[in-house]
PDB file of N, CA and C in Angstrom:
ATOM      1  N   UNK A   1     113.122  58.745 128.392  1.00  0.00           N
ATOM      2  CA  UNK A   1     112.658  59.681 129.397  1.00  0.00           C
ATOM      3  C   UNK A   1     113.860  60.240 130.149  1.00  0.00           C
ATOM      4  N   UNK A   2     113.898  61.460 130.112  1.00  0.00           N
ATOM      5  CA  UNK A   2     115.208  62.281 130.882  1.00  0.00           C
ATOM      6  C   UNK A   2     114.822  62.372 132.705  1.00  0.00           C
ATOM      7  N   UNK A   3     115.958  62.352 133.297  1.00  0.00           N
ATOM      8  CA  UNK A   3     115.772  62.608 134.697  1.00  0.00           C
ATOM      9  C   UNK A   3     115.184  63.426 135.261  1.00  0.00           C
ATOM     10  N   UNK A   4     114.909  64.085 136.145  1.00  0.00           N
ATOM     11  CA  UNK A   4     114.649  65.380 136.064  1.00  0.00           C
ATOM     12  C   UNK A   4     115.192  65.198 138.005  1.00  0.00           C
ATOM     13  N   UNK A   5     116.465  65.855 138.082  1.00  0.00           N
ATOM     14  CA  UNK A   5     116.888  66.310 139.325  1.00  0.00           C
ATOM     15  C   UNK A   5     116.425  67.502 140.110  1.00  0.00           C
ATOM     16  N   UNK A   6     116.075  67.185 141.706  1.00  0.00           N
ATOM     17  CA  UNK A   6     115.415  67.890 142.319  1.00  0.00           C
ATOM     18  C   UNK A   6     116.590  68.581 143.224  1.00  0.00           C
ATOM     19  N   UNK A   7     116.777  70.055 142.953  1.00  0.00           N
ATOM     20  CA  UNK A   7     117.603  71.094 143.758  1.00  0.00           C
ATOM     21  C   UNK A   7     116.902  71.787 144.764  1.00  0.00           C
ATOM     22  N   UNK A   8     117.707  72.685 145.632  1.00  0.00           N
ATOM     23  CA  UNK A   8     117.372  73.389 146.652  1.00  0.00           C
ATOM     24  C   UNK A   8     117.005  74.571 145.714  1.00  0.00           C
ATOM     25  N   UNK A   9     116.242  75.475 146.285  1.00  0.00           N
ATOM     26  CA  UNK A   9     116.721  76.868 145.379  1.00  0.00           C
ATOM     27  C   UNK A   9     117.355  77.577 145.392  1.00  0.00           C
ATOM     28  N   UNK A  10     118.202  77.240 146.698  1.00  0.00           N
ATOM     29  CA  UNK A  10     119.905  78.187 147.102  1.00  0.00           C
ATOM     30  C   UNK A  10     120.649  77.572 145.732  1.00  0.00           C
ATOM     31  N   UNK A  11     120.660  76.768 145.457  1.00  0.00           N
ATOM     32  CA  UNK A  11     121.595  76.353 144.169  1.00  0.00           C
ATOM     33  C   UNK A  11     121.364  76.907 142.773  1.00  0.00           C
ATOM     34  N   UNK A  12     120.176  77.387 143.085  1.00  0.00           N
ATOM     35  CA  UNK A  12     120.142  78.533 141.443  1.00  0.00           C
ATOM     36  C   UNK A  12     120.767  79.352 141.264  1.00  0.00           C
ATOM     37  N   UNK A  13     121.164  79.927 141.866  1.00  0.00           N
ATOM     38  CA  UNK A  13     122.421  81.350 141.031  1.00  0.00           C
ATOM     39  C   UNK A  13     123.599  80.402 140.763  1.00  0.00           C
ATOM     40  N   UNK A  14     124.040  79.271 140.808  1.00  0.00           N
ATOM     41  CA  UNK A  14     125.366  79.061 140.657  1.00  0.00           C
ATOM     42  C   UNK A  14     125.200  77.993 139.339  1.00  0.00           C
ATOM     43  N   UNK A  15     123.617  77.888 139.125  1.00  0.00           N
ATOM     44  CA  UNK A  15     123.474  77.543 137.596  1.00  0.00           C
ATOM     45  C   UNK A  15     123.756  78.321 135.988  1.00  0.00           C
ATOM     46  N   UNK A  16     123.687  77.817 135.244  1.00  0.00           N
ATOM     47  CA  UNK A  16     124.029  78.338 133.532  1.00  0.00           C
ATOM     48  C   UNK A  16     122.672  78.091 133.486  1.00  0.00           C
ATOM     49  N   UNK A  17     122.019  78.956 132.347  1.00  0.00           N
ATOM     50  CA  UNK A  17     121.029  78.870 131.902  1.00  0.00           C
ATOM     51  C   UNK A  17     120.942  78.970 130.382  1.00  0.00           C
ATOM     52  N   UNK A  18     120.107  78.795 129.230  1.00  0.00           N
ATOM     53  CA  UNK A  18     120.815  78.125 127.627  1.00  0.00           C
ATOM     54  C   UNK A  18     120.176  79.733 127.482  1.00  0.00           C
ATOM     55  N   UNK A  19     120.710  80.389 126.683  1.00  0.00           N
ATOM     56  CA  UNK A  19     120.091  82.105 125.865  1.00  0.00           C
ATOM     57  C   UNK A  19     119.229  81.975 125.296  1.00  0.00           C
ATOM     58  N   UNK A  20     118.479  80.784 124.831  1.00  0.00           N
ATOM     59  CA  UNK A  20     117.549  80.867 123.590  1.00  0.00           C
ATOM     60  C   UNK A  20     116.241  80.702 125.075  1.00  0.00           C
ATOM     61  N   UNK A  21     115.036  80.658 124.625  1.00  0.00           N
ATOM     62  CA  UNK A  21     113.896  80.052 125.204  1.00  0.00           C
ATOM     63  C   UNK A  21     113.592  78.420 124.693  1.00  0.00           C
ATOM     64  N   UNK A  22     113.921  77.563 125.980  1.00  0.00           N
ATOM     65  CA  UNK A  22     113.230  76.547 125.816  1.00  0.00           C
ATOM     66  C   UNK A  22     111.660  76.030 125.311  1.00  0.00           C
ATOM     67  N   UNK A  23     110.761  76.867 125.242  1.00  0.00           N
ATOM     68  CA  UNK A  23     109.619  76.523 124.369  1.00  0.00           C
ATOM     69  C   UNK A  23     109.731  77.015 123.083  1.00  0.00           C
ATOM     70  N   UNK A  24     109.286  76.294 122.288  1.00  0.00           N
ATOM     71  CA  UNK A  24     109.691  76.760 121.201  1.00  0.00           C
ATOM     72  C   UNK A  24     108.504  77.198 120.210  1.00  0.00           C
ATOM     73  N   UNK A  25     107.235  76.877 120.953  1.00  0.00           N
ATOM     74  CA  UNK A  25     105.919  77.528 120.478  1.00  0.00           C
ATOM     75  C   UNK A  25     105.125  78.583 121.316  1.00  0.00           C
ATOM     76  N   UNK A  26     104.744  79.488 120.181  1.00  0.00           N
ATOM     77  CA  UNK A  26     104.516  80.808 120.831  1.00  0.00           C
ATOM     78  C   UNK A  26     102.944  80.454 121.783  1.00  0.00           C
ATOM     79  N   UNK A  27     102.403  79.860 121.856  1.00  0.00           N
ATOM     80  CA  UNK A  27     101.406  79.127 122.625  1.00  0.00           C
ATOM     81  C   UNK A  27     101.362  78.729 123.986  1.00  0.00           C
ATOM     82  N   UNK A  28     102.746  77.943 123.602  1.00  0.00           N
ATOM     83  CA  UNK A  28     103.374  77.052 125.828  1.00  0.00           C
ATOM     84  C   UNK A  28     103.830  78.526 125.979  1.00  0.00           C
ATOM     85  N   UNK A  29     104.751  79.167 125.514  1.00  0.00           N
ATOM     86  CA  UNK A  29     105.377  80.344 126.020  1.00  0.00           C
ATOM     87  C   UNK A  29     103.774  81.623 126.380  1.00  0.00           C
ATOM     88  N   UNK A  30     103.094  81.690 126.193  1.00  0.00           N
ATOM     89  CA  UNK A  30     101.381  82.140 126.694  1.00  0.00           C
ATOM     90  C   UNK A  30     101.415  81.276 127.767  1.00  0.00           C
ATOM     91  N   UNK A  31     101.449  80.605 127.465  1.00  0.00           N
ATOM     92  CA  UNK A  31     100.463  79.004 128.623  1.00  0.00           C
ATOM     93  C   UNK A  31     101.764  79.758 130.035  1.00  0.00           C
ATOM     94  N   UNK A  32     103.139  79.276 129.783  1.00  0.00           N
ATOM     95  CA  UNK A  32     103.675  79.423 130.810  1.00  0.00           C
ATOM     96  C   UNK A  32     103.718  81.179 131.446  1.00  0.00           C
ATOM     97  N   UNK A  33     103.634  82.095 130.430  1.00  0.00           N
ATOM     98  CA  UNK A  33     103.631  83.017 130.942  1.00  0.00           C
ATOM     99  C   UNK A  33     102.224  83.344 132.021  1.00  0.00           C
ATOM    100  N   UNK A  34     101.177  82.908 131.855  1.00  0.00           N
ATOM    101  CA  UNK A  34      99.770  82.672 132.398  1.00  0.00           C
ATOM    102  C   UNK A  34     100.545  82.293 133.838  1.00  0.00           C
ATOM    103  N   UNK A  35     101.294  80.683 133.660  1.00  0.00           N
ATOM    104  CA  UNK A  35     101.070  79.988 134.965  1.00  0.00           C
ATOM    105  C   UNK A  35     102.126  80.711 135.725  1.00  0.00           C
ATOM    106  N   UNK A  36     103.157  81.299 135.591  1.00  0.00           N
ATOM    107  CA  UNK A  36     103.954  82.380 136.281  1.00  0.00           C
ATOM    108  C   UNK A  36     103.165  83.053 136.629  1.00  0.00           C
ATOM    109  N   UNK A  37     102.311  83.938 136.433  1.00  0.00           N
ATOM    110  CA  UNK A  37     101.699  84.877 137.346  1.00  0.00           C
ATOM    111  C   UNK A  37     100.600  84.396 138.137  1.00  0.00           C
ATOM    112  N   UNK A  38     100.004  83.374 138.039  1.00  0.00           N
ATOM    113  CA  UNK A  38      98.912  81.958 138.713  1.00  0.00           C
ATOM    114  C   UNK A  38     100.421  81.829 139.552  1.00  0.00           C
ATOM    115  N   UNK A  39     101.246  81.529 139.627  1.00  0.00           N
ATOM    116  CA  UNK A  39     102.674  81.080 140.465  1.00  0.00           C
ATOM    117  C   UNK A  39     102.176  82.586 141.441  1.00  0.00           C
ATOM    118  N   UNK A  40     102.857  83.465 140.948  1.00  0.00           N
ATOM    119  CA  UNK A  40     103.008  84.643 141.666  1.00  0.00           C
ATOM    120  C   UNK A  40     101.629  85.165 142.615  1.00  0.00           C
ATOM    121  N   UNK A  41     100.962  84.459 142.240  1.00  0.00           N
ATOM    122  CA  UNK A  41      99.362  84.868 143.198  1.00  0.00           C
ATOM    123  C   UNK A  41      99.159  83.974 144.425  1.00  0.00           C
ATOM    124  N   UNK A  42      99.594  82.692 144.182  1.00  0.00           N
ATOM    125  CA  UNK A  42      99.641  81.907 144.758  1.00  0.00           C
ATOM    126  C   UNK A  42     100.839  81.746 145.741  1.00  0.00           C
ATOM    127  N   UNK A  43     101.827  82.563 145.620  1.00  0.00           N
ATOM    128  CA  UNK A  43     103.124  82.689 146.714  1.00  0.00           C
ATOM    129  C   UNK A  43     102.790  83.982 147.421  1.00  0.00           C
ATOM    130  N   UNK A  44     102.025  84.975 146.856  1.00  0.00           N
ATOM    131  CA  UNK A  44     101.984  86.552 147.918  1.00  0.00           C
ATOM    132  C   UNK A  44     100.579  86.226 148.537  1.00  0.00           C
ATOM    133  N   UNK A  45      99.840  84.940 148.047  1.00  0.00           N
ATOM    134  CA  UNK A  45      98.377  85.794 148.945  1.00  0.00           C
ATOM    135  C   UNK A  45      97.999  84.116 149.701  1.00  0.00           C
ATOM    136  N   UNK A  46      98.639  83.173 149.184  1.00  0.00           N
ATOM    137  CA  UNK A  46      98.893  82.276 150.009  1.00  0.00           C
ATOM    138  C   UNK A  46      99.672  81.418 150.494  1.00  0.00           C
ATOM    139  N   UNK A  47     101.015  82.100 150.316  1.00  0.00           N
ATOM    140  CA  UNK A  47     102.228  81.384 150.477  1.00  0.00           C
ATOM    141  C   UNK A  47     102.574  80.283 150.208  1.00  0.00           C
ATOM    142  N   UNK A  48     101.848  79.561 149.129  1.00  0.00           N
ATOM    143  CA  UNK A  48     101.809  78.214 149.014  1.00  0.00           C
ATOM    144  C   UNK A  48     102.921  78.071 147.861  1.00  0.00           C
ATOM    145  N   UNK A  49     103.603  76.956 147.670  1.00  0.00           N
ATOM    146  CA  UNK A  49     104.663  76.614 146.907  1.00  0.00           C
ATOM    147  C   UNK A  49     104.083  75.545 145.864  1.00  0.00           C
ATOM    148  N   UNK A  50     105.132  75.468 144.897  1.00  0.00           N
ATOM    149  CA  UNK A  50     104.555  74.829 143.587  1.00  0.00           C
ATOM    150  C   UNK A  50     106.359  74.518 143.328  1.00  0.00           C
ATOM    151  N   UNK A  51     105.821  73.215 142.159  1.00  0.00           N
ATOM    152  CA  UNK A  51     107.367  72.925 141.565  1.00  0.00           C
ATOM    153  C   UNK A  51     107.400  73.605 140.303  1.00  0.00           C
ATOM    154  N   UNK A  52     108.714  74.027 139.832  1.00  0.00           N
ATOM    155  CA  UNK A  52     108.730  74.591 138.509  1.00  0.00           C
ATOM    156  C   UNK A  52     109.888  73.680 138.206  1.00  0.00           C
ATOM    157  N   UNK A  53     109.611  73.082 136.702  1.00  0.00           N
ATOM    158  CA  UNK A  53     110.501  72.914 135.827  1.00  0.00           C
ATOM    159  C   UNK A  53     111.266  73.256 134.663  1.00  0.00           C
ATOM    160  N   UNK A  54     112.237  73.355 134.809  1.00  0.00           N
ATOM    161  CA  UNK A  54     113.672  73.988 134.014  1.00  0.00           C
ATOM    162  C   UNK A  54     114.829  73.564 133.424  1.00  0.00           C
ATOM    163  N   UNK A  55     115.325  74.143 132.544  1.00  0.00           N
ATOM    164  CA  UNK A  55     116.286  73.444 131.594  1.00  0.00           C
ATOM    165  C   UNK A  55     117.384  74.544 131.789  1.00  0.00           C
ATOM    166  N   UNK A  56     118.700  73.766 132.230  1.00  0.00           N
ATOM    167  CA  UNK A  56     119.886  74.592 132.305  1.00  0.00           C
ATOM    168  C   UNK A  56     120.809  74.417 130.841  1.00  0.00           C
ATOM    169  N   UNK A  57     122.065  75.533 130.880  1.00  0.00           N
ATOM    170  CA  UNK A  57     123.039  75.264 129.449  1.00  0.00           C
ATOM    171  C   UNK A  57     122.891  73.555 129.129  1.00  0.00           C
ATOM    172  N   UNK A  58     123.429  72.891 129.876  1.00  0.00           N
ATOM    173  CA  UNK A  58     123.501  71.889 129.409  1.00  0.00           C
ATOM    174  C   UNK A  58     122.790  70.818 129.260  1.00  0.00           C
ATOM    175  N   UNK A  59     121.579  71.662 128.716  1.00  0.00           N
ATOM    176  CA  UNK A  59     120.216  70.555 128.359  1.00  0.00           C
ATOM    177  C   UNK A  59     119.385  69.858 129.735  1.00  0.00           C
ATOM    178  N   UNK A  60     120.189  69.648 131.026  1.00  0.00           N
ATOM    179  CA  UNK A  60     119.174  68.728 132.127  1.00  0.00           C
ATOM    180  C   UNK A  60     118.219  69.436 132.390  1.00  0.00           C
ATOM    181  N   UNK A  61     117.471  68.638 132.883  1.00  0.00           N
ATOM    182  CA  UNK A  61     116.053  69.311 133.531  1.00  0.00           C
ATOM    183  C   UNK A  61     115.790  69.157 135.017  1.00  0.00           C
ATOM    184  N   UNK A  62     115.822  70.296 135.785  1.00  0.00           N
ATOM    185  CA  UNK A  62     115.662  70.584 137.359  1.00  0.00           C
ATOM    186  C   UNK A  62     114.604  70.873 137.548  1.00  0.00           C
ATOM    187  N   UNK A  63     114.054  70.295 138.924  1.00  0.00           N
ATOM    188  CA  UNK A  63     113.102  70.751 139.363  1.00  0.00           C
ATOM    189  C   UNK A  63     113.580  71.392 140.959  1.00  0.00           C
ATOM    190  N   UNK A  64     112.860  72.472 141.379  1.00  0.00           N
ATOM    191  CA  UNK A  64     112.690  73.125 142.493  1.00  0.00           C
ATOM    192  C   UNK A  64     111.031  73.309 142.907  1.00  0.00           C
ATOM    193  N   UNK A  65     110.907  72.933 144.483  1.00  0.00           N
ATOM    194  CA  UNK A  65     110.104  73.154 144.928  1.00  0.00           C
ATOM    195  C   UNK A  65     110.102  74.488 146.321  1.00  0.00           C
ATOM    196  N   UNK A  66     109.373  75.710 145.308  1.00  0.00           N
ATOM    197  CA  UNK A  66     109.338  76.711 146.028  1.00  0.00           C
ATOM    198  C   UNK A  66     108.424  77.596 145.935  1.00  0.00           C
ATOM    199  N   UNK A  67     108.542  78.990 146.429  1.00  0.00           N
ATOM    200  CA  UNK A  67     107.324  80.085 146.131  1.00  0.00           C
ATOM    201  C   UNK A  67     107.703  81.015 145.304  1.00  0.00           C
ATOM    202  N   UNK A  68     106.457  81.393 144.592  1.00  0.00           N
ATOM    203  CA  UNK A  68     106.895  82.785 143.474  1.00  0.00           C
ATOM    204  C   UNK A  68     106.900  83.682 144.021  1.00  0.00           C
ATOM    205  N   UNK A  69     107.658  84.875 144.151  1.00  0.00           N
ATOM    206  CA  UNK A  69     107.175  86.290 144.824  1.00  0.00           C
ATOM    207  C   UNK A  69     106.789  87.156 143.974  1.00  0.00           C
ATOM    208  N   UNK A  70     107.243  86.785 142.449  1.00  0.00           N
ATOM    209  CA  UNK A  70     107.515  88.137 141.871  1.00  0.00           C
ATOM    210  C   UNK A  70     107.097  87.108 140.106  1.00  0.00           C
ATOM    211  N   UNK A  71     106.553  87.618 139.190  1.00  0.00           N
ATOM    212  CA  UNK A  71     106.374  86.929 137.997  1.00  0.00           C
ATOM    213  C   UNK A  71     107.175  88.210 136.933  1.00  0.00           C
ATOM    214  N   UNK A  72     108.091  88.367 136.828  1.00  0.00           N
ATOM    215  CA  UNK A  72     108.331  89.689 135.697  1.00  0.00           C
ATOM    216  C   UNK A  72     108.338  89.337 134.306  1.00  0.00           C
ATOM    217  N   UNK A  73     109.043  90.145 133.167  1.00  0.00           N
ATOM    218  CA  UNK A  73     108.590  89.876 132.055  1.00  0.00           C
ATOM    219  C   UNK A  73     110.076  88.638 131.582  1.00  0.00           C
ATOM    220  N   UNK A  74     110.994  88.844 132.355  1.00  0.00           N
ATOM    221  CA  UNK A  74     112.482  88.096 131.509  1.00  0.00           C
ATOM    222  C   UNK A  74     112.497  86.917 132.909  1.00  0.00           C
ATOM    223  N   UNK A  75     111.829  87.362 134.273  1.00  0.00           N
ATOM    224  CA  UNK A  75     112.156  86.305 135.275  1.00  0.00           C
ATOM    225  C   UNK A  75     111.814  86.148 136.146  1.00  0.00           C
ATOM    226  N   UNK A  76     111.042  85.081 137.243  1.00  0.00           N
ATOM    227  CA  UNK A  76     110.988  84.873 138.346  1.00  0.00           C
ATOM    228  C   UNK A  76     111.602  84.875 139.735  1.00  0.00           C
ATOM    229  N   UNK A  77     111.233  85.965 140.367  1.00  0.00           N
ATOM    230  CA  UNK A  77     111.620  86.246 141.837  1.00  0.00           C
ATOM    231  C   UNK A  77     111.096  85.314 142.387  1.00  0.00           C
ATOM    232  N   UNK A  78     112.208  84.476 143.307  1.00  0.00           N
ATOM    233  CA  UNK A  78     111.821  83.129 144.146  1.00  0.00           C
ATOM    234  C   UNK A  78     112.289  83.629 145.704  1.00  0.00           C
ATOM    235  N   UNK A  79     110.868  82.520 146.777  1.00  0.00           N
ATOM    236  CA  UNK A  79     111.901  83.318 147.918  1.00  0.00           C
ATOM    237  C   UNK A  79     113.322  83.689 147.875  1.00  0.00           C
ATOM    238  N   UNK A  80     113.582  84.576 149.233  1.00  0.00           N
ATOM    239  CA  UNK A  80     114.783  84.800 149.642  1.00  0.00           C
ATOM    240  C   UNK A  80     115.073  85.528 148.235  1.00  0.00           C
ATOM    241  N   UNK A  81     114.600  86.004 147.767  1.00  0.00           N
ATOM    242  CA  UNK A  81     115.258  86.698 146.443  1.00  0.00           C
ATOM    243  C   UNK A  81     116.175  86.090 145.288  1.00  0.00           C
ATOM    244  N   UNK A  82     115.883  85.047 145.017  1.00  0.00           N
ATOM    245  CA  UNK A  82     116.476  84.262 144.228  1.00  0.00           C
ATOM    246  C   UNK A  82     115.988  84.457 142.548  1.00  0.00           C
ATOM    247  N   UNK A  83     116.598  84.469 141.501  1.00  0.00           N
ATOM    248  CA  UNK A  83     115.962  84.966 140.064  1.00  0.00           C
ATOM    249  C   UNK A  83     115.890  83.555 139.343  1.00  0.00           C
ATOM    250  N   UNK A  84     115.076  83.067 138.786  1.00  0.00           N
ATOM    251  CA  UNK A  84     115.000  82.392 137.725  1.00  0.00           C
ATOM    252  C   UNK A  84     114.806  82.627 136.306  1.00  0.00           C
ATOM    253  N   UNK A  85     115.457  82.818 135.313  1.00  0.00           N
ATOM    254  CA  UNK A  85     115.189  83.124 134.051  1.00  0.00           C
ATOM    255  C   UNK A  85     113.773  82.483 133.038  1.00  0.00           C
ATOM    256  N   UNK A  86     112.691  83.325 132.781  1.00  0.00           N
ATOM    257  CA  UNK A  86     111.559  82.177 132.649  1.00  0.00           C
ATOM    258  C   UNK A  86     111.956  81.930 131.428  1.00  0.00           C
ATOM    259  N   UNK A  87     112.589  81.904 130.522  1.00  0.00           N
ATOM    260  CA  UNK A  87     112.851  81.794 129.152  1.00  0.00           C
ATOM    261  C   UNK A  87     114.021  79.710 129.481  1.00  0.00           C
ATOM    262  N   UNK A  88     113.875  79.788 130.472  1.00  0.00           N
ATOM    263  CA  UNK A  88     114.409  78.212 130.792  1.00  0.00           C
ATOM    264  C   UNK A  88     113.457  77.256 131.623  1.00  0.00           C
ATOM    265  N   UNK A  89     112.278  78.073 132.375  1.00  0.00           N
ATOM    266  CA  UNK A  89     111.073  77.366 132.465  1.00  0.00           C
ATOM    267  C   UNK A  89     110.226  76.684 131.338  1.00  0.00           C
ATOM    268  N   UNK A  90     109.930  75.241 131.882  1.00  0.00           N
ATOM    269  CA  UNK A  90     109.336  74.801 131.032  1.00  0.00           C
ATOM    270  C   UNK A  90     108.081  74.156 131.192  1.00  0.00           C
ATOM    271  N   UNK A  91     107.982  74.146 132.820  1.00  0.00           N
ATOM    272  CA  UNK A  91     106.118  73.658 133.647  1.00  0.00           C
ATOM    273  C   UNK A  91     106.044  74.184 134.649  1.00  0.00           C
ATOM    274  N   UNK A  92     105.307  74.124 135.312  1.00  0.00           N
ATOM    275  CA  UNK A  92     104.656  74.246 136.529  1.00  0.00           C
ATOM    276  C   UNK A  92     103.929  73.462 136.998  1.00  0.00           C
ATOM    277  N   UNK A  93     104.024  73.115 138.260  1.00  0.00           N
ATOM    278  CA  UNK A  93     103.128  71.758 138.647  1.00  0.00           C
ATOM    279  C   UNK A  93     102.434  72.685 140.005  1.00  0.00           C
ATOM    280  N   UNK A  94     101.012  72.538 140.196  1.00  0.00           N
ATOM    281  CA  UNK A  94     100.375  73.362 140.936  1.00  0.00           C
ATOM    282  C   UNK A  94     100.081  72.599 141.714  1.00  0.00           C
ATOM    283  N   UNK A  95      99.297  72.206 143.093  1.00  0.00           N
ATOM    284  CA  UNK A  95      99.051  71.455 143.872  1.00  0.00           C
ATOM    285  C   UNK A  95      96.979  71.582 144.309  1.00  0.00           C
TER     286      UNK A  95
END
């Protein structure tokens, strides 16, 4: 079982992220694209926060607990304007 370290989300831009997409079935990549915009509904109409989990270049897995603002097609707008690449998302944990 791998760690999974919990960051601020000020510390995301100063992450690597791997070029390929971490899911590797066209199915979770549906599933997660679904729960990104379930993310994004849930940060503009009730400000409520959720954890997302992610895989940087070098394989670890981070978690951040924050709000979606924005669900686009290559990435997630996080408060404060922060980008996450969803192609390195790999859950969502809803509350």
């Amino acid at each position: 079982m791998q760690t999974v370290e919990t960051i601020e989300k000020e510390a995301i831009p100063n992450l690597h992220f791997p070029a390929y997409d971490v899911l590797a079935k066209p199915e979770a990549r549906i599933q997660r694209r679904h729960d990104a915009e379930r993310a994004a509904t849930l940060g503009n109409a009730y400000h409520g926060k959720l954890d997302i989990y992610f895989q940087t270049a070098d394989g670890a897995t981070k978690r951040v607990y924050t709000s979606v603002w924005a669900a686009h097609e290559e990435y997630l707008t996080l408060k404060s304007g922060i980008t996450l690449p969803l192609r390195a998302v790999t859950r969502f944990d809803f509350y």
